[in-house]
Protein backbone atom coordinates (compact mmCIF):
# COMPACT_ATOMS: atom_id res chain seq x y z
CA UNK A 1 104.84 129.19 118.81
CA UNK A 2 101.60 127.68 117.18
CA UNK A 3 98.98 126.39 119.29
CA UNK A 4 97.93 123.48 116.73
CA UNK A 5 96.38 120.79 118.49
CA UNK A 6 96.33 117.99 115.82
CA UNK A 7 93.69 115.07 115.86
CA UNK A 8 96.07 112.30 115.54
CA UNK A 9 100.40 112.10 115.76
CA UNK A 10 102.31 109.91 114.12
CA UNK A 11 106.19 109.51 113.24
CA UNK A 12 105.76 108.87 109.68
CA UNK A 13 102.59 110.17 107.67
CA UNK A 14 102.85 107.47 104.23
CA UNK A 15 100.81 109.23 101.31
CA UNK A 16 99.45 106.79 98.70
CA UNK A 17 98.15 103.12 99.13
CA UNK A 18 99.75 101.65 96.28
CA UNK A 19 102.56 98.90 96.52
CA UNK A 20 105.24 101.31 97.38
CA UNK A 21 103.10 103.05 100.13
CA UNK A 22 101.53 100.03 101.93
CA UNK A 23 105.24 98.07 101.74
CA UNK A 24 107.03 101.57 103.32
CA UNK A 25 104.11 101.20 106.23
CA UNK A 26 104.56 97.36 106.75
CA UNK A 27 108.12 97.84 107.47
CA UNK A 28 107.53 101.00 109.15
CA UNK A 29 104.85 99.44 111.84
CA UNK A 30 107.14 96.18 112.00
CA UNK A 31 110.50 98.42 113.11
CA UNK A 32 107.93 99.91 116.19
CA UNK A 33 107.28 103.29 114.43
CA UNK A 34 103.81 104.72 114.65
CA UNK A 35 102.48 105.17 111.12
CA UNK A 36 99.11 106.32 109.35
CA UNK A 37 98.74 105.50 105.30
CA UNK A 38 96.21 107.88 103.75
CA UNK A 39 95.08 107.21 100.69
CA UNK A 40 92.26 109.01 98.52
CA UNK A 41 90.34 106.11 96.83
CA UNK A 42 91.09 102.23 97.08
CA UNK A 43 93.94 100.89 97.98
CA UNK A 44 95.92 100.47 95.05
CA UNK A 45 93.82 101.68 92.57
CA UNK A 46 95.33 103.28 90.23
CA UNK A 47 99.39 102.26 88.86
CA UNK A 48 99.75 99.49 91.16
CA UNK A 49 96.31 97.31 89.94
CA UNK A 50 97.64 97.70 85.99
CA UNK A 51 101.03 96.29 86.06
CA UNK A 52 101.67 92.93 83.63
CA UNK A 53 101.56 91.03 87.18
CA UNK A 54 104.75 89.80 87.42
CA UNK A 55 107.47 89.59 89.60
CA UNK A 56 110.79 89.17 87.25
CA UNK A 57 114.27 90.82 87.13
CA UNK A 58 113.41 92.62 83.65
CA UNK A 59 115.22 90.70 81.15
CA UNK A 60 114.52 93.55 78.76
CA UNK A 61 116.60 96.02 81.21
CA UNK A 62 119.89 94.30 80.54
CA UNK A 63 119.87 96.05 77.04
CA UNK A 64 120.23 99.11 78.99
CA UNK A 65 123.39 98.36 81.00
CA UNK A 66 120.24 98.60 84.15
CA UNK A 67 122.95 95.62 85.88
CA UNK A 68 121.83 97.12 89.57
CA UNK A 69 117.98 97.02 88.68
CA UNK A 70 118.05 93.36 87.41
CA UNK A 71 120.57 91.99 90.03
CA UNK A 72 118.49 93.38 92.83
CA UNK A 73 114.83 92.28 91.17
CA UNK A 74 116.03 89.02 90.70
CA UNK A 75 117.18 88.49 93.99
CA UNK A 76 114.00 90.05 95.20
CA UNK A 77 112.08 87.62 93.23
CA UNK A 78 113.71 85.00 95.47
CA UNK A 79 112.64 86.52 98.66
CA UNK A 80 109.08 87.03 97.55
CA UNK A 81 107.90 83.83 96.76
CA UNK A 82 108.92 82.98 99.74
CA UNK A 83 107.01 85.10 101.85
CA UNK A 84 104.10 84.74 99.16
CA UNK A 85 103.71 81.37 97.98
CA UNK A 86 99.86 81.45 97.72
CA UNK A 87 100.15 84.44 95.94
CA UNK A 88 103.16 84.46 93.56
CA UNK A 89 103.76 81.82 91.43
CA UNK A 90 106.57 80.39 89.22
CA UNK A 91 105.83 80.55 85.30
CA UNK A 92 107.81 79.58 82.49
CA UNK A 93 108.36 82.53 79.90
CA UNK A 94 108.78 80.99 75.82
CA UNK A 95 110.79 83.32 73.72
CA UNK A 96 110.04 82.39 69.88
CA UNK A 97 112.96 83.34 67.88
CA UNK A 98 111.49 84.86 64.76
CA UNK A 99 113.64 85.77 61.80
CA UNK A 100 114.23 89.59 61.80
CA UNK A 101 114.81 90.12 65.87
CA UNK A 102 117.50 89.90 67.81
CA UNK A 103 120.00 87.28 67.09
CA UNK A 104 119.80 84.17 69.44
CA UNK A 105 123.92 84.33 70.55
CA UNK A 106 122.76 87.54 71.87
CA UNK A 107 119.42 86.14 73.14
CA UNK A 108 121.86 83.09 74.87
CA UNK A 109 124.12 85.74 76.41
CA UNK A 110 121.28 87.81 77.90
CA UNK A 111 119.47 84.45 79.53
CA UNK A 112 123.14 82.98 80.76
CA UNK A 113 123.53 86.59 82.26
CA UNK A 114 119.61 86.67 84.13
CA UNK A 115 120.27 83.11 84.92
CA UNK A 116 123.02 84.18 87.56
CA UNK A 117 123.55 87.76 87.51
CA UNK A 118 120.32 87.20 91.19
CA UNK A 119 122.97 84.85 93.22
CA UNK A 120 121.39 81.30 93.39
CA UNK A 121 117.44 80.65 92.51
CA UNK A 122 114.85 77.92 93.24
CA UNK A 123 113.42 77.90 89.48
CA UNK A 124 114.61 76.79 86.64
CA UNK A 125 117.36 77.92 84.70
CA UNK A 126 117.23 78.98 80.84
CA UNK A 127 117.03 76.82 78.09
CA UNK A 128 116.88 76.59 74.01
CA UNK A 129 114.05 74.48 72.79
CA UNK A 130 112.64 73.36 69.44
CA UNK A 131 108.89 75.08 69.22
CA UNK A 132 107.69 72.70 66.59
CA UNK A 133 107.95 69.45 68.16
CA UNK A 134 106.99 70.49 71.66
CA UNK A 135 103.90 72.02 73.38
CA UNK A 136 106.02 75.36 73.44
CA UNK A 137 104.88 75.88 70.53
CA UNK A 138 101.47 74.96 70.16
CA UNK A 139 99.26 77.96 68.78
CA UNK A 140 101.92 79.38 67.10
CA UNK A 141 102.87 80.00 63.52
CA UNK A 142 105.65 77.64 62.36
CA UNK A 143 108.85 78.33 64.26
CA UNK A 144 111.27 76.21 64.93
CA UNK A 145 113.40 77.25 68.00
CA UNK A 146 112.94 79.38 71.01
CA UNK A 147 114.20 79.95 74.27
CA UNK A 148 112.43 78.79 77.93
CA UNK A 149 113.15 80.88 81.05
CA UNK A 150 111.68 81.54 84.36
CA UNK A 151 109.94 84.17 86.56
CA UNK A 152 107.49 84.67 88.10
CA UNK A 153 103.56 85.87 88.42
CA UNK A 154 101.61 87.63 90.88
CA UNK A 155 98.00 89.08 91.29
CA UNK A 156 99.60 92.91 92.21
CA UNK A 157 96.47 94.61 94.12
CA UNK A 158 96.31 91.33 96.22
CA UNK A 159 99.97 92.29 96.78
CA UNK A 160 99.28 95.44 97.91
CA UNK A 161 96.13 94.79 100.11
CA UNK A 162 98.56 92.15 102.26
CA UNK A 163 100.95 94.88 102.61
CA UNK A 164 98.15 97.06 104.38
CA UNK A 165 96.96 94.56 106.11
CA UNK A 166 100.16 93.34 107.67
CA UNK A 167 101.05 96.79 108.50
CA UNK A 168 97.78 97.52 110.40
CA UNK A 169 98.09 94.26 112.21
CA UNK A 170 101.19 95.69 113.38
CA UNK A 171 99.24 99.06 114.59
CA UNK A 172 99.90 101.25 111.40
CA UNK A 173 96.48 103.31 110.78
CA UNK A 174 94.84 102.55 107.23
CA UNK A 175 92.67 105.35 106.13
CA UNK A 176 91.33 104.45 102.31
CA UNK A 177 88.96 107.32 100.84
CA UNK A 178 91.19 110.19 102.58
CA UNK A 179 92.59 112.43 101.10
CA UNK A 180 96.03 114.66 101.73
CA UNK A 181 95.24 118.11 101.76
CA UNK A 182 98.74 119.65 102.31
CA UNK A 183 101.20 120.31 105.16
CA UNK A 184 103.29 122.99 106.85
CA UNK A 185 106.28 122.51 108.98
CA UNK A 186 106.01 123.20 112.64
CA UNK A 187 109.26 123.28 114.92
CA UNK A 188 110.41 119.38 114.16
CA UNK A 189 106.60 118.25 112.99
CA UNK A 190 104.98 118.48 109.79
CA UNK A 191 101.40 119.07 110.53
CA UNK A 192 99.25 117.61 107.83
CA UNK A 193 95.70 118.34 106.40
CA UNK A 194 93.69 115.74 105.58
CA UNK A 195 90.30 115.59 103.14
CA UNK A 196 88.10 114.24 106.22
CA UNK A 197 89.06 117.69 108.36
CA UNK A 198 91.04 116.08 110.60
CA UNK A 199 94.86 116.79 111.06
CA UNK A 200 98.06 114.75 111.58
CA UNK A 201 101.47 115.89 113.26
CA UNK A 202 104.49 113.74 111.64
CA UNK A 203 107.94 113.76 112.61
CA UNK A 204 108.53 112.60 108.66
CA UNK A 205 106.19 111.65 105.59
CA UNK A 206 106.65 109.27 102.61
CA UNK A 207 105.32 110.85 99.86
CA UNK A 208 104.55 107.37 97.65
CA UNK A 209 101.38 109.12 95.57
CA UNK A 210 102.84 108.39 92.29
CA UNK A 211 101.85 109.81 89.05
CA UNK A 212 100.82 112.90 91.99
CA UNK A 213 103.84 112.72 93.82
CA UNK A 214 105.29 116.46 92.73
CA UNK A 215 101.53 117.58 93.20
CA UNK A 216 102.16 116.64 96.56
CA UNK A 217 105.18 118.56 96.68
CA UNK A 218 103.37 121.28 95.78
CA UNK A 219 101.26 121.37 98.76
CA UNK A 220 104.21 121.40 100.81
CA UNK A 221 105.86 125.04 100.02
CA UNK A 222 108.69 124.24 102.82
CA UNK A 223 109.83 121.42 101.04
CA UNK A 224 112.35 121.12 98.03
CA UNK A 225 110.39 121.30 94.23
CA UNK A 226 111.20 118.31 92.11
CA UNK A 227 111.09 118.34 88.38
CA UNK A 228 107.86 116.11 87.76
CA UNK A 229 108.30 112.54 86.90
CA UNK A 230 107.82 111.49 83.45
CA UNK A 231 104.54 109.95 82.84
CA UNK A 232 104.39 106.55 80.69
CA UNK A 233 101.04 104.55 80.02
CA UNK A 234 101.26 100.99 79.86
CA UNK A 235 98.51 99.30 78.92
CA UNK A 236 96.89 95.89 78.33
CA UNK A 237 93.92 93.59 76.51
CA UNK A 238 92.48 90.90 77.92
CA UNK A 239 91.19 88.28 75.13
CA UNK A 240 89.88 84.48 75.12
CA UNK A 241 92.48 82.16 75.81
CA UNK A 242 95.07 82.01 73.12
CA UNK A 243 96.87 78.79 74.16
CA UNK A 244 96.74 75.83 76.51
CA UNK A 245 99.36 75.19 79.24
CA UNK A 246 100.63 77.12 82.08
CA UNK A 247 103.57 78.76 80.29
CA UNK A 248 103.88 82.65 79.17
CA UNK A 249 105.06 83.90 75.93
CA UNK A 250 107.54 87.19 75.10
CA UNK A 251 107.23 88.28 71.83
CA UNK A 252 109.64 90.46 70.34
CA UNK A 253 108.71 92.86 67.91
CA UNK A 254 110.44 95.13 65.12
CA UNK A 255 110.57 98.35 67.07
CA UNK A 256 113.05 96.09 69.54
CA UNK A 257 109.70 96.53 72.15
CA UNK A 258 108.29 93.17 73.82
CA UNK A 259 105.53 92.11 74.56
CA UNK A 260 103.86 89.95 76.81
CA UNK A 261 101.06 86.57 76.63
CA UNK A 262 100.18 85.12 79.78
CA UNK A 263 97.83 82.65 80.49
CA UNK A 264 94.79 84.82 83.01
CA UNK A 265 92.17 84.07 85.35
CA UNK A 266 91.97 80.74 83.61
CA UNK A 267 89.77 81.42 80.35
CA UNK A 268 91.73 84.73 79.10
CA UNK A 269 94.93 85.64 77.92
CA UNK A 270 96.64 89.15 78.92
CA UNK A 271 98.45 90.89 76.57
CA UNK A 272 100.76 94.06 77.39
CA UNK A 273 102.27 96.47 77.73
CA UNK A 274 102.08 99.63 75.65
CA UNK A 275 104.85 102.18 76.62
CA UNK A 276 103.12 105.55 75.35
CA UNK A 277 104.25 109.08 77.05
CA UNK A 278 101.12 110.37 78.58
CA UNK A 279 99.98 113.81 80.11
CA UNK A 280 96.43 113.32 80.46
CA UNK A 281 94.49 112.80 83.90
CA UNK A 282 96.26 109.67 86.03
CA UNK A 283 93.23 108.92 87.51
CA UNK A 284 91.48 107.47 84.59
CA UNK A 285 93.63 106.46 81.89
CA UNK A 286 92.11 104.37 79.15
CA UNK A 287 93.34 102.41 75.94
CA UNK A 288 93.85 104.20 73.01
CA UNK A 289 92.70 102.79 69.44
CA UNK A 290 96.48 102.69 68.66
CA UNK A 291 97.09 101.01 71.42
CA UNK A 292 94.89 97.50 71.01
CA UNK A 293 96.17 97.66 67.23
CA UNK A 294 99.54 97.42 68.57
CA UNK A 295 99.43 94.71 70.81
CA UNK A 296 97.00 92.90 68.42
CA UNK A 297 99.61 92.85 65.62
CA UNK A 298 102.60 91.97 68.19
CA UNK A 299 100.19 88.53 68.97
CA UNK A 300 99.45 88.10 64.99
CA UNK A 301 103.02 88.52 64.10
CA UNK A 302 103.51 85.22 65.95
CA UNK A 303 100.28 83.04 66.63
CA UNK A 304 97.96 80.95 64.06
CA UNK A 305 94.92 82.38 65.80
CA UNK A 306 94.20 86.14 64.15
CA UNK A 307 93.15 88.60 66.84
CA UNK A 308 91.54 91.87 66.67
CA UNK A 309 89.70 94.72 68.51
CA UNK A 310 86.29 93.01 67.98
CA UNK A 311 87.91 89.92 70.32
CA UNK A 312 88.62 92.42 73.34
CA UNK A 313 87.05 91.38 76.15
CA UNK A 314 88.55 93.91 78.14
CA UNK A 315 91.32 96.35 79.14
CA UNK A 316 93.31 98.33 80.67
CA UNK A 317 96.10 100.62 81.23
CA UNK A 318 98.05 102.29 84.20
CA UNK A 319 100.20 105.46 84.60
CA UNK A 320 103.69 105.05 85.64
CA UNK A 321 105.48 108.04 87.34
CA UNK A 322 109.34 107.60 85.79
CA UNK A 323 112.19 109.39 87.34
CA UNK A 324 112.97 112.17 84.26
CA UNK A 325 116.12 111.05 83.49
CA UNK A 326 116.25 113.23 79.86
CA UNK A 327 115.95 110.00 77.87
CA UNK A 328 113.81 110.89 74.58
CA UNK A 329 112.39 107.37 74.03
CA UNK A 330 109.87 106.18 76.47
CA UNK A 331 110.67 102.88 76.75
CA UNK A 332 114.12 103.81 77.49
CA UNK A 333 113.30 105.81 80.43
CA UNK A 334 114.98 103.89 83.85
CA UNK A 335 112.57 101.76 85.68
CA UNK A 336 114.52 102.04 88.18
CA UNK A 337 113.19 103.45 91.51
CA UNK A 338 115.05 106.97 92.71
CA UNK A 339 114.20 108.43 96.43
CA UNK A 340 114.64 111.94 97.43
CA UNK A 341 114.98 113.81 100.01
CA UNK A 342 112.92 117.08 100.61
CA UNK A 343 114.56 119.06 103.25
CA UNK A 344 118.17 119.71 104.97
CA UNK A 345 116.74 118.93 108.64
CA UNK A 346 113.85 117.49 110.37
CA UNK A 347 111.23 116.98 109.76
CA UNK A 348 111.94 115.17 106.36
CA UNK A 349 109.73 114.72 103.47
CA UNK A 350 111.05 111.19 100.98
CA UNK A 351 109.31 110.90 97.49
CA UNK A 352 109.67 108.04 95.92
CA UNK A 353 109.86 107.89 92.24
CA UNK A 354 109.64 105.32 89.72
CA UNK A 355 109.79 101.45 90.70
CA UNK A 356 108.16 98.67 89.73
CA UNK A 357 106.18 95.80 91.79
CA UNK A 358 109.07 93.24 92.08
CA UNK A 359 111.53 95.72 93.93
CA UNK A 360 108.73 97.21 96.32
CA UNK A 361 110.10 95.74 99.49
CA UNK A 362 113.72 96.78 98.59
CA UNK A 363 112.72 99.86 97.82
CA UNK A 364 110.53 100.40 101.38
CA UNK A 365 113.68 99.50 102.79
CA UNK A 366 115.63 102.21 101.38
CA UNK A 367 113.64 104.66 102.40
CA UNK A 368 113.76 103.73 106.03
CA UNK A 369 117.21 103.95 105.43
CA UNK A 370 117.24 107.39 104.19
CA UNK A 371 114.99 108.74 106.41
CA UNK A 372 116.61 107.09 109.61
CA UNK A 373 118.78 110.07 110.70
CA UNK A 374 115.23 111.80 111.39
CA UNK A 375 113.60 108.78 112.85
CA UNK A 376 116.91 107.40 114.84
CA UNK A 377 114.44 105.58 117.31
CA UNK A 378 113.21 102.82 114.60
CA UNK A 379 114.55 99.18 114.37
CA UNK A 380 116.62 97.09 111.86
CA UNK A 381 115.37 95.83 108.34
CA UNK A 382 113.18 92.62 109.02
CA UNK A 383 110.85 91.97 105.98
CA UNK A 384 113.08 90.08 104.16
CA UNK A 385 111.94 86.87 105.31
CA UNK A 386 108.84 87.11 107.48
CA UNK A 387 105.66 86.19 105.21
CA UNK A 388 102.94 88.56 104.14
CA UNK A 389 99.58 87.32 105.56
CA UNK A 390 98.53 84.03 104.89
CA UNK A 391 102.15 83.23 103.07
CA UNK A 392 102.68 80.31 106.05
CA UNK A 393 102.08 77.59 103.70
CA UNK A 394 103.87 74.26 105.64
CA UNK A 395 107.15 73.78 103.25
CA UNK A 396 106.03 76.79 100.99
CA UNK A 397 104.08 74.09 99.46
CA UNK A 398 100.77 75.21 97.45
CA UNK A 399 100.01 72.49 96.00
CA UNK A 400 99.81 70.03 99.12
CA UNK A 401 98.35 73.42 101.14
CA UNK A 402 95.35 73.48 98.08
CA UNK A 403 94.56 69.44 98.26
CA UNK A 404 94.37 70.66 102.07
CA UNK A 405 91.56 73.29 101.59
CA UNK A 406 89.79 71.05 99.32
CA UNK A 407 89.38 68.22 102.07
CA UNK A 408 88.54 71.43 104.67
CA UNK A 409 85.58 72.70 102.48
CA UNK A 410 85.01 69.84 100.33
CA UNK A 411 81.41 71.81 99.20
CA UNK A 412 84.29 74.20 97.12
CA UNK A 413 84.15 73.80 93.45
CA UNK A 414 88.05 73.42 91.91
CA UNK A 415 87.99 76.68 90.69
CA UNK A 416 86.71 78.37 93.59
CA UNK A 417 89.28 76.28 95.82
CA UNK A 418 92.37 77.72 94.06
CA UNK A 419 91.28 81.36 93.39
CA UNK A 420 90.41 81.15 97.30
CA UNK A 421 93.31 79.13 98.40
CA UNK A 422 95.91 82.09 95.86
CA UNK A 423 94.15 85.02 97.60
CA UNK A 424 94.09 84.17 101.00
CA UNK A 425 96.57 81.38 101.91
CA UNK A 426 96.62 80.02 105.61
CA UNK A 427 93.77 83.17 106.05
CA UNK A 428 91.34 81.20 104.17
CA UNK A 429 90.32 79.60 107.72
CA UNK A 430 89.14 83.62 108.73
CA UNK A 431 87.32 83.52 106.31
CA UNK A 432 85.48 80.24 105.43
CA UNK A 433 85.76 78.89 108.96
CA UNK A 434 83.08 76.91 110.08
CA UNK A 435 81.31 76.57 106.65
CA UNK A 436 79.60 73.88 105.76
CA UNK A 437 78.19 75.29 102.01
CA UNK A 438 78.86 78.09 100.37
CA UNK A 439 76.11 81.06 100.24
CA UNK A 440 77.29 82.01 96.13
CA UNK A 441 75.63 84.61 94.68
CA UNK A 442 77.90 83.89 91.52
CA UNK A 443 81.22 82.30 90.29
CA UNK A 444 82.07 81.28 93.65
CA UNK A 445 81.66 84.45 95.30
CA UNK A 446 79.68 84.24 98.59
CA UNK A 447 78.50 86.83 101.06
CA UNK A 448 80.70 85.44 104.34
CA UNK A 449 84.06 86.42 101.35
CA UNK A 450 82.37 89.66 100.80
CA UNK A 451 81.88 90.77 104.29
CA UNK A 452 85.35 89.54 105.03
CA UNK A 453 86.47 92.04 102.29
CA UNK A 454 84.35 94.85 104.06
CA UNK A 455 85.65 93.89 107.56
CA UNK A 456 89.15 93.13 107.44
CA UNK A 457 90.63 93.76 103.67
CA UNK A 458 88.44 98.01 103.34
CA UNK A 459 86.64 97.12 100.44
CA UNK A 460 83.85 99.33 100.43
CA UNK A 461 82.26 98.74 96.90
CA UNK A 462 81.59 96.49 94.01
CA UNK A 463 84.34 97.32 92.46
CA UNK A 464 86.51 97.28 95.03
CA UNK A 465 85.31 93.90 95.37
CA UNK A 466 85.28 92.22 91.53
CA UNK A 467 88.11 93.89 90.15
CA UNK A 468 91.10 94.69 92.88
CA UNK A 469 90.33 92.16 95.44
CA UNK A 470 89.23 89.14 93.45
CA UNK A 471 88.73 89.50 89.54
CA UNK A 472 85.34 88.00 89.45
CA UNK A 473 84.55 90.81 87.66
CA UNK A 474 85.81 89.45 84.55
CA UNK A 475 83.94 86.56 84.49
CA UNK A 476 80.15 87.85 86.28
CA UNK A 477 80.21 90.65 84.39
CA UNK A 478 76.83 93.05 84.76
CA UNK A 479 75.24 90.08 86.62
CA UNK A 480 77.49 89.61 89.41
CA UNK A 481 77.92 93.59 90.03
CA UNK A 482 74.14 94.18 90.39
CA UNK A 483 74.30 90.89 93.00
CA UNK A 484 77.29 92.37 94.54
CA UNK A 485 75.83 95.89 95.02
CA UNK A 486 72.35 94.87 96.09
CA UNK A 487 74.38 92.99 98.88
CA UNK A 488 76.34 96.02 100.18
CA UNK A 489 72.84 97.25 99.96
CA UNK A 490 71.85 95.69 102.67
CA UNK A 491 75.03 96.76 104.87
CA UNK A 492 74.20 100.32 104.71
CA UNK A 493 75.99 102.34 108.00
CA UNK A 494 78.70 99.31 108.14
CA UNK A 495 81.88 101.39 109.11
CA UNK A 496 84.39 99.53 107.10
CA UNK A 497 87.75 98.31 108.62
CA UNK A 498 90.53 101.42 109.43
């Protein structure tokens, strides 16, 4: 019998801090079960920070007979905004019909279908409109009908940082920058190496890690080999805003693809996604030429104002690990998420594969489920209505819990207020509290938000900082990194949050 004497046991080791990995621990910690998330860089900074940001059934799916998938994203759109109403938010979606694309019975039929196919909603049901003599259609080229439907909008690695922080207010361990080294079974343990040297026992592990998720498998010779999951990049161009209003845009194009426009970070416009196969390195994927000519023509097929490369502001793209389900095309492959099991007995290995933001929670869910015969001791399903951090708005109401932060912290600029009052909800008190003025060092960023970022939310750099936990980034630019980084400058041997 081995004599291992780990550092640190757990019941279930979760590998990968993305949205699938941090909303397996939050529901994992809530149900009593002693959990550690490792993670190897920031959480979610890789697929999870370079979806389209939005939480919708998939109208597009319904082409594919993908009934289950929309049903249960819809309905999961329900039960999200209302554990997130500071940080998801209804938006209207304008379809143009353009001659050439899909007829609009068939358009009619597909909206009448998402309308109800989710059981009853809060927003507002589907409707044809004339583009020409509304503000639907201002910015575009001359088209005279379209459709108006809704979904919804959410910043995603804000999503997933709640997650993790839920889940290690409810004792789950949080270990960004660590790395999983591999694991061997041991009687009914796994015992896990981890990139800091130190090792974990684990009745079970969650192998969430994504485009790396049959690397992991790898490093686990006991378990069962998977065929490895088909890689897709999506990706996406930011550009000065296109449009006024509030409202999105999907844009069909020829090649039956759509595309997104939707209004971002109040100056831009984001346009995506690309569905491209990929088998480059996950870890940095980048926009290809092709790419920005692509979306740039799906935008020019449609709107008065001519875009190009040379108006790129920025970009960029994500890796999405598909379940191989032998389909040639793509954008055909399911989006739907598929678990599996690694082993006949304890102790179990799950991989999750596939997914998308909107069904995260459902998806945690199943897992438990799957993995419960090895963890019998856990407790019932319970996220389906408790909020994520700072989601205890009074009525669910932003816009009355907004006018309330501006009378709080009157010295906030309107801009600041919002961004502030989206990110952090009723949490906003932790961490403006007793100000009286706000320290910036630019675009409403202060030094009490960044060290509340270090302490509570393991941000441990600039980037961490400007582009997953706020997207200041965008608008600071070169300025506000070298004032962010001169800051954590001064913060040298700060342990960050665990």
């Amino acid at each position: 019998m081995s004599t291992t004497k780990p550092d640190i046991d757990v019941d279930l080791l979760v590998i990968g801090g993305g949205v699938n990995g941090t909303g397996i621990a939050r529901d994992a910690a809530g149900r009593g079960l002693r959990v550690m998330l490792v993670e190897r860089d920031d959480l979610a900074s890789h697929t999870s920070s370079s979806s389209t940001k939005l939480i919708h059934g998939g109208l597009r799916y319904l082409e594919y007979y993908e009934f289950r998938l929309v049903r249960e994203a819809l309905a999961e759109r329900e039960k999200l905004i209302d554990v997130a109403p500071h940080l998801i938010s209804p938006m209207r979606f304008v379809m143009p019909l353009a001659a050439g694309m899909r007829p609009a019975w068939l358009i009619r039929l597909g909206l009448f279908l998402y309308d109800h196919i989710g059981g009853r909603t809060r927003l507002p049901k589907s409707k044809g409109v004339r583009l020409d003599k509304t503000n639907w259609g201002a910015g575009l080229k001359p088209i005279r009908h379209g459709f108006v439907y809704s979904d919804g909008w959410v910043d995603d690695a804000r999503l997933v940082v709640l997650n993790a922080l839920d889940a290690a207010e409810r004792g789950a361990q949080i270990r960004t920058h660590t790395s999983f080294e591999g694991a061997r079974r041991e009687s009914v343990h796994w015992v896990a190496s981890l990139g800091d040297g130190s090792t974990v026992t684990a009745r079970a592990i969650a192998n969430t890690s994504g485009p790396w998720v049959s690397k992991v498998l790898a490093e686990m010779p006991q378990a069962h080999a998977e065929r490895p999951p088909r890689l897709v990049k999506g990706s996406h161009i930011i550009v000065k805003k296109l449009f006024e209003g509030e409202h999105a845009y999907i844009l069909q194009n020829p090649d039956k693809r759509i595309i997104f426009a939707i209004p971002y970070e109040d100056d831009f416009t984001l346009i995506g996604t690309t569905d491209k196969p990929y088998e480059g390195d996950p870890s940095h994927p980048t926009i290809d030429p092709d790419e920005t000519e692509y979306l740039c023509d799906s935008v020019n097929r449609y709107f008065s104002r001519q875009i190009g490369a040379g108006d790129v502001v920025g970009s960029y793209s994500g890796v999405r690990p598909l379940f191989d389900d032998g389909n040639e095309n793509a954008s055909e492959v399911t989006r739907d998420y598929v678990l599996r099991l690694g082993t006949g007995e304890a102790p179990q290995i799950l991989s999750a594969f596939g997914g998308k933001i909107t069904t995260y929670r459902r998806l945690s869910e199943h897992a438990l489920e799957d993995l419960a015969p090895f963890l019998p001791d856990m407790a019932k399903p319970w996220t389906a209505g408790v909020s994520l951090p700072g989601g205890d708005l009074p009525n669910g109401d932003f816009a009355a819990f907004l006018q309330s932060v501006r009378s709080r912290w009157p010295f906030l600029d309107a801009v600041t207020a919002a961004r502030m009052a989206h990110a952090y909800g009723t949490r906003i008190e932790r961490v403006l509290s007793d100000a009286i003025s706000l320290d910036d060092i630019g675009h409403g960023l202060s030094t009490r938000e960044i060290d509340y970022l270090i302490d509570q939310e393991w941000a441990q750099t600039a980037e961490d900082i400007l582009w997953r936990r706020t997207k200041l980034g965008l608008h600071g630019g070169a300025p506000l990194q070298a004032a962010v980084e001169s800051y954590l400058a001064t913060r040298k041997g700060h342990v960050p949050a665990q």
